[in-house]
PDB file of N, CA and C in Angstrom:
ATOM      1  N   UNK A   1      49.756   1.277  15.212  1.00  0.00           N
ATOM      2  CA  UNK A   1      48.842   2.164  14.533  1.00  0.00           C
ATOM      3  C   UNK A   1      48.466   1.617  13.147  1.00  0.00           C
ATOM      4  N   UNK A   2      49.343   0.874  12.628  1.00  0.00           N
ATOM      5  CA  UNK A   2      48.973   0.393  11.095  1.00  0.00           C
ATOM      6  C   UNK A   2      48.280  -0.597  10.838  1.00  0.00           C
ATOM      7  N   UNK A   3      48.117  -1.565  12.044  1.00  0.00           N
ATOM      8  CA  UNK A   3      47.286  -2.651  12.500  1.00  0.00           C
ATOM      9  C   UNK A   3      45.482  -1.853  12.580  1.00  0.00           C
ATOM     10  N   UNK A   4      45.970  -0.665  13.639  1.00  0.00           N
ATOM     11  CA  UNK A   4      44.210  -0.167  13.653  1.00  0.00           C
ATOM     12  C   UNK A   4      43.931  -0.005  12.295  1.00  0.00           C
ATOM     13  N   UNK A   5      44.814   0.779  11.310  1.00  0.00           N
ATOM     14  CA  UNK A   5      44.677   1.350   9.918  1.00  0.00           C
ATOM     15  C   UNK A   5      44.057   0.197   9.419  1.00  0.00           C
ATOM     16  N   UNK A   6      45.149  -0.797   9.395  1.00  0.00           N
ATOM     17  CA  UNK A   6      44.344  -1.821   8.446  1.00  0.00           C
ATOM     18  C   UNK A   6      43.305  -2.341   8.607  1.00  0.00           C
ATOM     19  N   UNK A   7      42.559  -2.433  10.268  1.00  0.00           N
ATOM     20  CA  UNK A   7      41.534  -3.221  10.827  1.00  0.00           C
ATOM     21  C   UNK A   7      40.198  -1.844  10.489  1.00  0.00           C
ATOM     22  N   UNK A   8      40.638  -0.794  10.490  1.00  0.00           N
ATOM     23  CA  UNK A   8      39.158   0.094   9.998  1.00  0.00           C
ATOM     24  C   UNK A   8      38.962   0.207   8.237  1.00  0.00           C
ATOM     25  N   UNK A   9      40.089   0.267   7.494  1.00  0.00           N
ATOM     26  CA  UNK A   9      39.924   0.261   5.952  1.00  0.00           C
ATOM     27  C   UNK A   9      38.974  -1.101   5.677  1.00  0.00           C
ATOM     28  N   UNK A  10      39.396  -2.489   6.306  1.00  0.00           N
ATOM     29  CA  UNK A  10      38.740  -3.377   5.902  1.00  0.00           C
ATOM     30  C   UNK A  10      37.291  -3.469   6.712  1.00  0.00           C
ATOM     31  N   UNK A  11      37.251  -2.976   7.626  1.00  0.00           N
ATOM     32  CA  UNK A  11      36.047  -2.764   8.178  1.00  0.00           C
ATOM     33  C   UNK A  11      34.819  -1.907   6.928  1.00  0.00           C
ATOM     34  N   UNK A  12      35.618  -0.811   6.786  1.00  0.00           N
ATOM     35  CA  UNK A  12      34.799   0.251   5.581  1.00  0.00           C
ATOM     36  C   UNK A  12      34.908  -0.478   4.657  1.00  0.00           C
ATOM     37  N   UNK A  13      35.382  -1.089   3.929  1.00  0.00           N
ATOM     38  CA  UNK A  13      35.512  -1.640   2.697  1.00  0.00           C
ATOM     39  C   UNK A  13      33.872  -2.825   2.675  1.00  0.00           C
ATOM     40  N   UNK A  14      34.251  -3.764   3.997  1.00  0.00           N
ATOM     41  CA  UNK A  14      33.177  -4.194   3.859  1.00  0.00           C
ATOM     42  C   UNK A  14      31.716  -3.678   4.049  1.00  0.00           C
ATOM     43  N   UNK A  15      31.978  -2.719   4.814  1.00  0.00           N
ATOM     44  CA  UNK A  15      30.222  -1.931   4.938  1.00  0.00           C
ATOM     45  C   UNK A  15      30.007  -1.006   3.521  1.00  0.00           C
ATOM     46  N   UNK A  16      31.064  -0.965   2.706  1.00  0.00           N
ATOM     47  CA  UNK A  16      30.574  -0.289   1.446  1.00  0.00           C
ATOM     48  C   UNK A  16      30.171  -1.589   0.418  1.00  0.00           C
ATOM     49  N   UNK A  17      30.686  -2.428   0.771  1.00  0.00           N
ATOM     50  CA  UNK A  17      30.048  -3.814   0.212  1.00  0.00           C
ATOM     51  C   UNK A  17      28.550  -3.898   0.401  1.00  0.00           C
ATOM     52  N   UNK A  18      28.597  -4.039   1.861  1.00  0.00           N
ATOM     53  CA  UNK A  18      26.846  -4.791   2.068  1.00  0.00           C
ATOM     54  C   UNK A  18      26.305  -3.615   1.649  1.00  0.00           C
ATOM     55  N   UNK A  19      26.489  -2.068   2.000  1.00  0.00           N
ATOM     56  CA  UNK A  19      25.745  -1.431   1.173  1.00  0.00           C
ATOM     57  C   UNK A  19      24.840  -1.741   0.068  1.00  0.00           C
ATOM     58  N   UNK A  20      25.862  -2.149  -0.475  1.00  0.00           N
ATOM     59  CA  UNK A  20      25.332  -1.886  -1.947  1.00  0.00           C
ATOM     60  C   UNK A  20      24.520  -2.880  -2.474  1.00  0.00           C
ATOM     61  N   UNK A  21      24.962  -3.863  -1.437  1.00  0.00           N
ATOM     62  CA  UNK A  21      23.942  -5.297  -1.800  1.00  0.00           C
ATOM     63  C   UNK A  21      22.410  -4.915  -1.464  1.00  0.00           C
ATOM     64  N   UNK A  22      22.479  -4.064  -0.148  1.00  0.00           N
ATOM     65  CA  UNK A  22      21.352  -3.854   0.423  1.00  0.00           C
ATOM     66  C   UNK A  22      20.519  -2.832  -0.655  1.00  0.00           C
ATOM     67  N   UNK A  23      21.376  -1.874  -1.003  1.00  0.00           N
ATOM     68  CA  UNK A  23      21.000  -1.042  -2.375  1.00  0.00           C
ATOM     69  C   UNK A  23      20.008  -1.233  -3.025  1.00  0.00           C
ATOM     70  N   UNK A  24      21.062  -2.017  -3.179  1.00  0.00           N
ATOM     71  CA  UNK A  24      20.433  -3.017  -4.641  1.00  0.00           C
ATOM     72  C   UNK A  24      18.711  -3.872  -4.521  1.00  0.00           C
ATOM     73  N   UNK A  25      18.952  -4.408  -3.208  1.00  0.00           N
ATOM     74  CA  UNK A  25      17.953  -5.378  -2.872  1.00  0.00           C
ATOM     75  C   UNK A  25      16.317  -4.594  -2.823  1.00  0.00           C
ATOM     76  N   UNK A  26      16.135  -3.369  -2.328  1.00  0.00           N
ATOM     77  CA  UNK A  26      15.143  -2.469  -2.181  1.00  0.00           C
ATOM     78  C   UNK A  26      15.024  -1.547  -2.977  1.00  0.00           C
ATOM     79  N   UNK A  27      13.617  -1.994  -3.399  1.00  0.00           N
ATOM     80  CA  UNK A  27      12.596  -1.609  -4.369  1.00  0.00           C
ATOM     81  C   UNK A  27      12.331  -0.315  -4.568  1.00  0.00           C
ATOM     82  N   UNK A  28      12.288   0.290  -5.864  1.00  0.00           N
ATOM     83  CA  UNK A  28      12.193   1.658  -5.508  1.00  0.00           C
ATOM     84  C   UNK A  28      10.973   2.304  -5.021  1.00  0.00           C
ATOM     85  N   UNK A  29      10.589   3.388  -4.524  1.00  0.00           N
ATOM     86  CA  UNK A  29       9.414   3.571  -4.312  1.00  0.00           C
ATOM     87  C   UNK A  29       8.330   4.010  -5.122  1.00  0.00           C
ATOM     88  N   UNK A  30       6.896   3.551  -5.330  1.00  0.00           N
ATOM     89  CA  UNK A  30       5.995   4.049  -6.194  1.00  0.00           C
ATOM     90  C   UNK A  30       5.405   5.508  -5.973  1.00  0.00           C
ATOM     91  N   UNK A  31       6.132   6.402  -6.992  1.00  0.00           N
ATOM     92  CA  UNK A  31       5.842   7.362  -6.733  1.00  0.00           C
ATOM     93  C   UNK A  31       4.149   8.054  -6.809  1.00  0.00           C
ATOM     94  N   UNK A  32       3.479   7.245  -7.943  1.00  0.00           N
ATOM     95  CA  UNK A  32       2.315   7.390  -7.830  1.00  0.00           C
ATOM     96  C   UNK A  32       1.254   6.566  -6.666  1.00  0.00           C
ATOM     97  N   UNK A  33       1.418   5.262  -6.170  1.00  0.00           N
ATOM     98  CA  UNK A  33       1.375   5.220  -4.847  1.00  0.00           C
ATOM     99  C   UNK A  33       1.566   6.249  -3.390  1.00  0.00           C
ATOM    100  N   UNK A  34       2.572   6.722  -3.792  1.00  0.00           N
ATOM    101  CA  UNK A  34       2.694   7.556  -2.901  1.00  0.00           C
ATOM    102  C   UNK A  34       1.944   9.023  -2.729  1.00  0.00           C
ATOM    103  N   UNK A  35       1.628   9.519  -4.491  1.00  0.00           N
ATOM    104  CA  UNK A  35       0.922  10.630  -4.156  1.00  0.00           C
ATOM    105  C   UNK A  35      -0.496  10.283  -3.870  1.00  0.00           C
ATOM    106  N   UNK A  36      -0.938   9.242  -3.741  1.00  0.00           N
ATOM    107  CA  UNK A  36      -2.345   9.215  -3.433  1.00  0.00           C
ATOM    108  C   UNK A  36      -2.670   8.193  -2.368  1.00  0.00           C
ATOM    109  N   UNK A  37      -1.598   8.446  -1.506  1.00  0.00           N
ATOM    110  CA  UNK A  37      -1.674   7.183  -0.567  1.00  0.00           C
ATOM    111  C   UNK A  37      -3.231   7.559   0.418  1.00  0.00           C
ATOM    112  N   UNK A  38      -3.055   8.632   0.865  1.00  0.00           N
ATOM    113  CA  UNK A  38      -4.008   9.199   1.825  1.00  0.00           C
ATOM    114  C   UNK A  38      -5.657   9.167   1.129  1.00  0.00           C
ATOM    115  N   UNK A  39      -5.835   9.628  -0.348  1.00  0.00           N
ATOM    116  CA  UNK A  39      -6.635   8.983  -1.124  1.00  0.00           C
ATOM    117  C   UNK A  39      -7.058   7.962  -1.175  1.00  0.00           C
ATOM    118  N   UNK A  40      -6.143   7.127  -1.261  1.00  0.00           N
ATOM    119  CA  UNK A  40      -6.108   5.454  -1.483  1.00  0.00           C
ATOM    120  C   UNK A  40      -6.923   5.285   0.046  1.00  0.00           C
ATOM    121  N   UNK A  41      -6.326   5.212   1.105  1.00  0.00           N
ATOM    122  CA  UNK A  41      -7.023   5.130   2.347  1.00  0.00           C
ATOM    123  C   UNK A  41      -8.164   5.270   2.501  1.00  0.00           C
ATOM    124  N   UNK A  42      -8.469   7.013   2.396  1.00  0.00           N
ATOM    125  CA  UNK A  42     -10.385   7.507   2.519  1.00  0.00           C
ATOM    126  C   UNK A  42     -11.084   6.834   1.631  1.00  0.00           C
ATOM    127  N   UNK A  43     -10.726   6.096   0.323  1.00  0.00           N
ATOM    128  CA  UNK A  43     -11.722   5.722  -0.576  1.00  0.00           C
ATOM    129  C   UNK A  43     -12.048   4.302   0.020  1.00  0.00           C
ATOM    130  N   UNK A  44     -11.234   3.261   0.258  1.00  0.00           N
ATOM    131  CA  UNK A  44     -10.728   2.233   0.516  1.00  0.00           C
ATOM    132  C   UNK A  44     -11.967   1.783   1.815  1.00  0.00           C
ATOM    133  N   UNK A  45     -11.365   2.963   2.854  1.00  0.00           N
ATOM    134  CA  UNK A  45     -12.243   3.080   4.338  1.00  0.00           C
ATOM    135  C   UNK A  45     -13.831   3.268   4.046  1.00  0.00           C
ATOM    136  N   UNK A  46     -14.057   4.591   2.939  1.00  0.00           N
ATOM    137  CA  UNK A  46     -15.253   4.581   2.885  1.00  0.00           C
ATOM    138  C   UNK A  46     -16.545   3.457   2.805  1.00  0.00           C
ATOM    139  N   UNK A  47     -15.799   2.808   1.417  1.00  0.00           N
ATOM    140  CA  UNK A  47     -16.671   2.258   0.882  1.00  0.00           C
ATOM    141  C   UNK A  47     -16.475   0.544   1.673  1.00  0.00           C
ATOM    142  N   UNK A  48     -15.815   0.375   2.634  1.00  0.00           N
ATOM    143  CA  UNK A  48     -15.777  -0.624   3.768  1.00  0.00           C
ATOM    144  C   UNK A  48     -17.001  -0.236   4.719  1.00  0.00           C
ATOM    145  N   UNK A  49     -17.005   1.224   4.986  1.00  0.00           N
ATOM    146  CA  UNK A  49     -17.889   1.452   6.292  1.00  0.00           C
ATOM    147  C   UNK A  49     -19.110   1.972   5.792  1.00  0.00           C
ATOM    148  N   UNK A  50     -19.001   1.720   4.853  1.00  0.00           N
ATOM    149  CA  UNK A  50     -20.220   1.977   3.714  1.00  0.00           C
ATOM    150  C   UNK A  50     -20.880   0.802   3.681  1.00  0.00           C
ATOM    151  N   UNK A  51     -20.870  -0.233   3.476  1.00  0.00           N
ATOM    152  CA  UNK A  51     -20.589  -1.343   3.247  1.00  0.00           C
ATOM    153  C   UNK A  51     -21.142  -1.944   1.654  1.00  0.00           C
ATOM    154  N   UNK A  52     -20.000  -1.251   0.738  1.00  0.00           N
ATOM    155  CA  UNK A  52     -20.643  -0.929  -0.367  1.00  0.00           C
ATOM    156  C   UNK A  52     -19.692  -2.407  -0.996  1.00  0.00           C
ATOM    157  N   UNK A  53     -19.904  -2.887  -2.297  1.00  0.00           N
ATOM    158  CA  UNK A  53     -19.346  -3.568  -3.358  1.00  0.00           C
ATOM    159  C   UNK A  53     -17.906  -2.796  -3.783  1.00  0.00           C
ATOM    160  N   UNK A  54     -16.580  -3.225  -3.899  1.00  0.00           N
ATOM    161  CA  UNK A  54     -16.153  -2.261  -4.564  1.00  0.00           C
ATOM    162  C   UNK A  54     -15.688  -2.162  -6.137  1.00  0.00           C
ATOM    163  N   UNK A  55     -16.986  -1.712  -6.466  1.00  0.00           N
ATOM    164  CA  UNK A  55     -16.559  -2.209  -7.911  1.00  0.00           C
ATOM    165  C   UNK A  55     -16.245  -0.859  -8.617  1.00  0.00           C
ATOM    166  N   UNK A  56     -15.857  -0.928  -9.708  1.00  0.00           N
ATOM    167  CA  UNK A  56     -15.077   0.423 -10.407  1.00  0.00           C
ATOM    168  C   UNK A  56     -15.854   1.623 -10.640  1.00  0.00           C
ATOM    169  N   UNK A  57     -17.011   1.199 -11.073  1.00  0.00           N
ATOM    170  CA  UNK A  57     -18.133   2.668 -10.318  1.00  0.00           C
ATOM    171  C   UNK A  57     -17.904   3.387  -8.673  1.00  0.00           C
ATOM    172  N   UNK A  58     -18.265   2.525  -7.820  1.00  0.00           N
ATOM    173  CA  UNK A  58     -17.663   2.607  -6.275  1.00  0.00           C
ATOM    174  C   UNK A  58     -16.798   3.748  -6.563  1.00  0.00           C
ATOM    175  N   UNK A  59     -15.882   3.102  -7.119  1.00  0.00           N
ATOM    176  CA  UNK A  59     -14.384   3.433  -6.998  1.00  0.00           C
ATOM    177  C   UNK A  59     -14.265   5.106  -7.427  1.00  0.00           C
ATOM    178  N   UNK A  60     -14.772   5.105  -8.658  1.00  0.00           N
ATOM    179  CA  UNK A  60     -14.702   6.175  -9.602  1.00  0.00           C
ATOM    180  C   UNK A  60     -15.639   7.358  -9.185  1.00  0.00           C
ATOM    181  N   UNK A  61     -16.913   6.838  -8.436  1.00  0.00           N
ATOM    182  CA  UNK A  61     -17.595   8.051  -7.549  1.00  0.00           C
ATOM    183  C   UNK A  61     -17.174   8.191  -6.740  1.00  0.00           C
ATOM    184  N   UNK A  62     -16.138   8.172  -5.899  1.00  0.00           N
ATOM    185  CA  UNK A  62     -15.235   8.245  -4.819  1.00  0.00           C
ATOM    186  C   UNK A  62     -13.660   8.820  -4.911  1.00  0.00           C
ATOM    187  N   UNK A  63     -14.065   8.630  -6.063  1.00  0.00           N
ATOM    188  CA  UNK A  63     -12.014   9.365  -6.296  1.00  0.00           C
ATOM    189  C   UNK A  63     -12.253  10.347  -7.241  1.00  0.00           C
ATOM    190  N   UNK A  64     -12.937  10.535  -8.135  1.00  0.00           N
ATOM    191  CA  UNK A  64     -13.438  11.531  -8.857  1.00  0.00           C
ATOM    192  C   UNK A  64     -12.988  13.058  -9.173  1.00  0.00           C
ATOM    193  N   UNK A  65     -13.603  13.314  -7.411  1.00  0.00           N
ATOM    194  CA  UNK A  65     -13.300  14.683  -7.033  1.00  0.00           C
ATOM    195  C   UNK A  65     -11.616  15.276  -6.997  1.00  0.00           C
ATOM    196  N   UNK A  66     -11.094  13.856  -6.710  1.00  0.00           N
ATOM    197  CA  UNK A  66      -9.514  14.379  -6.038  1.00  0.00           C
ATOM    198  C   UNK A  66      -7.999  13.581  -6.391  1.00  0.00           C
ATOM    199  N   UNK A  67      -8.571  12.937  -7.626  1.00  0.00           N
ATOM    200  CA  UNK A  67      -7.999  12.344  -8.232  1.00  0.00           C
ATOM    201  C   UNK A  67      -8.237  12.828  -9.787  1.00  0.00           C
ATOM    202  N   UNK A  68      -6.648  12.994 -10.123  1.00  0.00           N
ATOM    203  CA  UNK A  68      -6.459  13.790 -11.431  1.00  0.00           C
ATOM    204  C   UNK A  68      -7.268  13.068 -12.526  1.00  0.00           C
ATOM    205  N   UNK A  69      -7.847  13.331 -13.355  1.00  0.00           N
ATOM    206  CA  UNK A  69      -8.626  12.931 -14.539  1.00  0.00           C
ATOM    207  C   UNK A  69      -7.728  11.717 -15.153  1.00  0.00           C
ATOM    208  N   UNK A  70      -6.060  12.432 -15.728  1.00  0.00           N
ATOM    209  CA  UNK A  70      -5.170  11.228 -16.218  1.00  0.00           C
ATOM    210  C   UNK A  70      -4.933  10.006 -15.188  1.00  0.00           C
ATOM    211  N   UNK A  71      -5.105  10.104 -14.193  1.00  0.00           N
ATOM    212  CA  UNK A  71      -4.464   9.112 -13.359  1.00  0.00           C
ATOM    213  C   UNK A  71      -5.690   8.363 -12.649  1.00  0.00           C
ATOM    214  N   UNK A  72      -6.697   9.011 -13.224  1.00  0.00           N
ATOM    215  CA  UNK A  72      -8.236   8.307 -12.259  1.00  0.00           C
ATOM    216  C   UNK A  72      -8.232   6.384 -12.938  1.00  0.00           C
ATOM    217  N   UNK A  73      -7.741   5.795 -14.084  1.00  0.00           N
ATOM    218  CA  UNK A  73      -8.247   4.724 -14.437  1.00  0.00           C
ATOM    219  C   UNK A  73      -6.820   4.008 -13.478  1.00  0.00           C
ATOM    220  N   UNK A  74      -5.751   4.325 -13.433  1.00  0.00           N
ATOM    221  CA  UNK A  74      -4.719   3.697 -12.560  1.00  0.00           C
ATOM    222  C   UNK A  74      -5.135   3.535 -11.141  1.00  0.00           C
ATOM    223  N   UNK A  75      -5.566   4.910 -10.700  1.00  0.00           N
ATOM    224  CA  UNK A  75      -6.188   4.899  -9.349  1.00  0.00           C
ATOM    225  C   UNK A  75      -7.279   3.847  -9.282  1.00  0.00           C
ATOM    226  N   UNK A  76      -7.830   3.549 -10.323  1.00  0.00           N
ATOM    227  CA  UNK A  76      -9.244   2.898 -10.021  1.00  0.00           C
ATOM    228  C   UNK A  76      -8.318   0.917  -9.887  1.00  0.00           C
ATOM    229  N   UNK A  77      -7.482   0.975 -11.184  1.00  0.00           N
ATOM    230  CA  UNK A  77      -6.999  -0.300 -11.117  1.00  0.00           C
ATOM    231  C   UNK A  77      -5.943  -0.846  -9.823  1.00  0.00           C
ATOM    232  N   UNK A  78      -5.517   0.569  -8.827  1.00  0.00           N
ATOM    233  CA  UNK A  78      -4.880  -0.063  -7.576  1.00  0.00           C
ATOM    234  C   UNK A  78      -5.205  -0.215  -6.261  1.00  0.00           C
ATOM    235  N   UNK A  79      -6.400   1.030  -6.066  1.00  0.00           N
ATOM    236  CA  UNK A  79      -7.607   0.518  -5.403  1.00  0.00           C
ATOM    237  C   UNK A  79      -8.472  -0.864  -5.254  1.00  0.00           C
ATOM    238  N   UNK A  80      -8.807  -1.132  -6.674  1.00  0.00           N
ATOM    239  CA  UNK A  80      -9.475  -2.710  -7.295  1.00  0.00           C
ATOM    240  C   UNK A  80      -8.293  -3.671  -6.331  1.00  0.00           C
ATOM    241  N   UNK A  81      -6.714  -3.773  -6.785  1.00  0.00           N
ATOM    242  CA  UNK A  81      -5.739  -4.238  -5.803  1.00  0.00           C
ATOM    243  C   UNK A  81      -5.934  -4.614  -4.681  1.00  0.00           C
ATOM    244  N   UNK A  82      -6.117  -3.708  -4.104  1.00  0.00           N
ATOM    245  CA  UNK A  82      -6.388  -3.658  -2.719  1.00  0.00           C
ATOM    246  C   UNK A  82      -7.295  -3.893  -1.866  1.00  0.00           C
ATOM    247  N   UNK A  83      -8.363  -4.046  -2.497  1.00  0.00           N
ATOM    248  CA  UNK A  83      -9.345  -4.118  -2.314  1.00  0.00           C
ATOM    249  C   UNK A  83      -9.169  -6.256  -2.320  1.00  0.00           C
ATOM    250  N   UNK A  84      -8.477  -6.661  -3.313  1.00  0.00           N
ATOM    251  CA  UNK A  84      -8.376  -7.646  -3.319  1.00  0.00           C
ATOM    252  C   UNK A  84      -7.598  -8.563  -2.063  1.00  0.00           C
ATOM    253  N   UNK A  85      -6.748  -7.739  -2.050  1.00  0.00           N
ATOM    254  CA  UNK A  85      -5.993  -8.099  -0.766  1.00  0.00           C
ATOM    255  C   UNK A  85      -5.782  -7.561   0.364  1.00  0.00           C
ATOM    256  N   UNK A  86      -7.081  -7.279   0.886  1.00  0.00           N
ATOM    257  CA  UNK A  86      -7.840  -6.249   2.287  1.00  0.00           C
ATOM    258  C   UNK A  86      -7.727  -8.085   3.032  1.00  0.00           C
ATOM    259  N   UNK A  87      -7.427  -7.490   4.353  1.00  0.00           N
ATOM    260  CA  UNK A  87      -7.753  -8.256   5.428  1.00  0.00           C
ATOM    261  C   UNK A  87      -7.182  -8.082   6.513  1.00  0.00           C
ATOM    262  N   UNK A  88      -7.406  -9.029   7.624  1.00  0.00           N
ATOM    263  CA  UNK A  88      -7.419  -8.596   9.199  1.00  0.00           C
ATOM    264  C   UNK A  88      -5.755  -8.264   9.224  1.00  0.00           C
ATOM    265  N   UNK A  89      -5.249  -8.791   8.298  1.00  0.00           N
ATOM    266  CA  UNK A  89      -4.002  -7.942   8.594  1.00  0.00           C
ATOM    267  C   UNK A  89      -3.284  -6.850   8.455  1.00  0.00           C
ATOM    268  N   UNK A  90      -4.126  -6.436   7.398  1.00  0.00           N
ATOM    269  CA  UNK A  90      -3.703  -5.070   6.447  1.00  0.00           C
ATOM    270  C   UNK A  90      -4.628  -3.905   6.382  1.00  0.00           C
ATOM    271  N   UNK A  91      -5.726  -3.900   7.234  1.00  0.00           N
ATOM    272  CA  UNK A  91      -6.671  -2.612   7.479  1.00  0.00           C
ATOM    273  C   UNK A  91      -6.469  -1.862   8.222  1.00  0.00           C
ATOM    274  N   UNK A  92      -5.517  -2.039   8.905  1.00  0.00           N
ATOM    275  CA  UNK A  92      -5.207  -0.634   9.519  1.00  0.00           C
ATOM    276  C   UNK A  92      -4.272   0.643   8.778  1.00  0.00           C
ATOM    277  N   UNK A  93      -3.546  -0.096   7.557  1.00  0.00           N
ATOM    278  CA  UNK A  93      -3.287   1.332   6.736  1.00  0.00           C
ATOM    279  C   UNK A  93      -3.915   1.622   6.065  1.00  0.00           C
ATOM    280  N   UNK A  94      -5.555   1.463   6.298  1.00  0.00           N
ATOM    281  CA  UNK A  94      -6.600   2.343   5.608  1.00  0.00           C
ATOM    282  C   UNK A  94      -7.394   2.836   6.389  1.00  0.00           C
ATOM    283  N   UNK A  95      -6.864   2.488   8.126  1.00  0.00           N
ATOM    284  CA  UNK A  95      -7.924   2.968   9.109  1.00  0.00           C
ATOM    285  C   UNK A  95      -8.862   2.725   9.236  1.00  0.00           C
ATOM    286  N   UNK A  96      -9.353   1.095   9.375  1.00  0.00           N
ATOM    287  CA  UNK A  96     -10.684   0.305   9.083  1.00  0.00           C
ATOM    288  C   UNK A  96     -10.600  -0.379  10.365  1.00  0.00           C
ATOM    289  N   UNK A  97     -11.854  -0.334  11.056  1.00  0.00           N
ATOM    290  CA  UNK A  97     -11.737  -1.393  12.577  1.00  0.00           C
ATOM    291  C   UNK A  97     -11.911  -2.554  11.635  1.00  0.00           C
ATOM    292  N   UNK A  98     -11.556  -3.608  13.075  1.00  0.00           N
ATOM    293  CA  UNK A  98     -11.646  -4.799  12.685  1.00  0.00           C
ATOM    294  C   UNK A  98     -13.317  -5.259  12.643  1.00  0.00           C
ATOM    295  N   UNK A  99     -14.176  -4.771  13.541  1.00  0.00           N
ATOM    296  CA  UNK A  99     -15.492  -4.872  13.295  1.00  0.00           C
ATOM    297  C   UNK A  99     -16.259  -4.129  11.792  1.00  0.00           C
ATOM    298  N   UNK A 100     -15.738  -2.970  11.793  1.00  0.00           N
ATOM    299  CA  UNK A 100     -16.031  -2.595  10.290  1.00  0.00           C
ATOM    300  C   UNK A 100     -15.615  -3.476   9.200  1.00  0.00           C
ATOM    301  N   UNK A 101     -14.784  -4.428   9.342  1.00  0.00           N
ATOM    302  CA  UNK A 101     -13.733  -4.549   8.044  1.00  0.00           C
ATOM    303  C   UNK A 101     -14.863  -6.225   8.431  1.00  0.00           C
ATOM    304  N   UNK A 102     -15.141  -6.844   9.176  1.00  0.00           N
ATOM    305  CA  UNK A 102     -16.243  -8.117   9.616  1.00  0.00           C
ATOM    306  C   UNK A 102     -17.526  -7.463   8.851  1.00  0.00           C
ATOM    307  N   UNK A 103     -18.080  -6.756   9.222  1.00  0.00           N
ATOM    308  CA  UNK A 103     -19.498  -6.017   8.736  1.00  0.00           C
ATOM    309  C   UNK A 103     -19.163  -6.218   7.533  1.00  0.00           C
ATOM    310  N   UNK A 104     -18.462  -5.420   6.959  1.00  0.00           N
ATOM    311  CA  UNK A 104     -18.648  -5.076   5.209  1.00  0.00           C
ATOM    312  C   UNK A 104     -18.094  -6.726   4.772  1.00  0.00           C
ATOM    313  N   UNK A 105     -17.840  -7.314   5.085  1.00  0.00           N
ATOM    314  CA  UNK A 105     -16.886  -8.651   4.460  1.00  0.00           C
ATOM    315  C   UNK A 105     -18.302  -9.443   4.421  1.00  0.00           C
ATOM    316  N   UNK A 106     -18.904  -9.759   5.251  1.00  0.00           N
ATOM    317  CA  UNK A 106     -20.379 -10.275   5.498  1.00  0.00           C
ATOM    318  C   UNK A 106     -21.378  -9.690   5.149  1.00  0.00           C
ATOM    319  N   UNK A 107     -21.433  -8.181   4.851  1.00  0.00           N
ATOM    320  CA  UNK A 107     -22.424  -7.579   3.847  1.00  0.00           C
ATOM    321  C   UNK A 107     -22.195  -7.856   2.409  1.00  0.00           C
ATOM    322  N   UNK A 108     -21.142  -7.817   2.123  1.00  0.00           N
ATOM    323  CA  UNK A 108     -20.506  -7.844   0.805  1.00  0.00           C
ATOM    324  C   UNK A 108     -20.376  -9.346   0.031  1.00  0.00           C
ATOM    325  N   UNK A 109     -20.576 -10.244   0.830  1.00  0.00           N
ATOM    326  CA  UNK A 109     -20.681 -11.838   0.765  1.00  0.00           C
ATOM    327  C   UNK A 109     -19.516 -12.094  -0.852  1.00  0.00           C
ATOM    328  N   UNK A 110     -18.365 -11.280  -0.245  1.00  0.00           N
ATOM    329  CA  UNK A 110     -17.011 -11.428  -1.339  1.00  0.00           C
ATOM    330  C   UNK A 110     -16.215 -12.929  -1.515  1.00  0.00           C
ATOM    331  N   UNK A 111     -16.520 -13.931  -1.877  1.00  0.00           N
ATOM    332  CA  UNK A 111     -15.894 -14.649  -1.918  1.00  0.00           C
ATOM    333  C   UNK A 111     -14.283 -14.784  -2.205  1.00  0.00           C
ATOM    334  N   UNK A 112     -14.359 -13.291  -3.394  1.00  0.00           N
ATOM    335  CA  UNK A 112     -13.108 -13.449  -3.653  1.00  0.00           C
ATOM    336  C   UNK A 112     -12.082 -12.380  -2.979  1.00  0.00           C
ATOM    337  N   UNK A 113     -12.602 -12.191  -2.367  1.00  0.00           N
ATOM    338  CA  UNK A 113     -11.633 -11.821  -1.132  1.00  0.00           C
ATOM    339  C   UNK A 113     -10.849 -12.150   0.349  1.00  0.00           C
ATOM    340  N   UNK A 114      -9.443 -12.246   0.584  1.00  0.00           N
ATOM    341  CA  UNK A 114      -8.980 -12.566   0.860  1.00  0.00           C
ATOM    342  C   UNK A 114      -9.645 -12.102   2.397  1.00  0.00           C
ATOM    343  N   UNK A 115      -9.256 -13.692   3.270  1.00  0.00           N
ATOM    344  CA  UNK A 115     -10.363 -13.589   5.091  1.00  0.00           C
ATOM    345  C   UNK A 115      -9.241 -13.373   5.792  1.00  0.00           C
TER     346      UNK A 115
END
């Protein structure tokens, strides 16, 4: 019995180890990211299937309504983000087809955006 004892203490001992490594390793979450994730999306989608420019006007007639006054120039600067690093791999957490997300990329003749 003191053999199992000892073989589960060191068992726990080490999973309270990697714990904490793992802890440690992950990022906390952005809480303001998070309250406007669904925001972030509809604006993001719109002005893709829009096939608009997205420049900080874009941005700012589009979030306006539903985005807090204090937090509208942050919103505008992580949108701009994203906008930077939109592509065939990452449009679906804004709910953008892949033909929409072709259209606006070729309407938009963005060089500096990532293909």
């Amino acid at each position: 019995m003191e053999l199992l004892l000892d073989v589960f203490v060191w068992a726990y001992e080490r999973s309270c180890h990697r714990y904490v490594v793992v802890r440690d390793s992950v990022a906390e979450p952005d809480v303001f990211r998070m309250k406007y994730r669904n925001v972030l999306a509809d604006v993001v989608g719109e002005i893709v299937r829009d096939r608009k420019q997205p420049t900080e006007d874009e941005i700012r007639a589009r979030a306006a309504q539903v985005v807090e006054a204090r937090d509208l120039m942050k919103f505008i600067d992580l949108a701009s983000r994203e906008f930077r690093r939109l592509n065939d791999g990452n449009i679906t957490r804004f709910r953008i087809r892949s033909s929409e997300y072709r259209d606006w990329f070729n309407a938009v003749k963005a060089p500096h955006f990532a293909r």
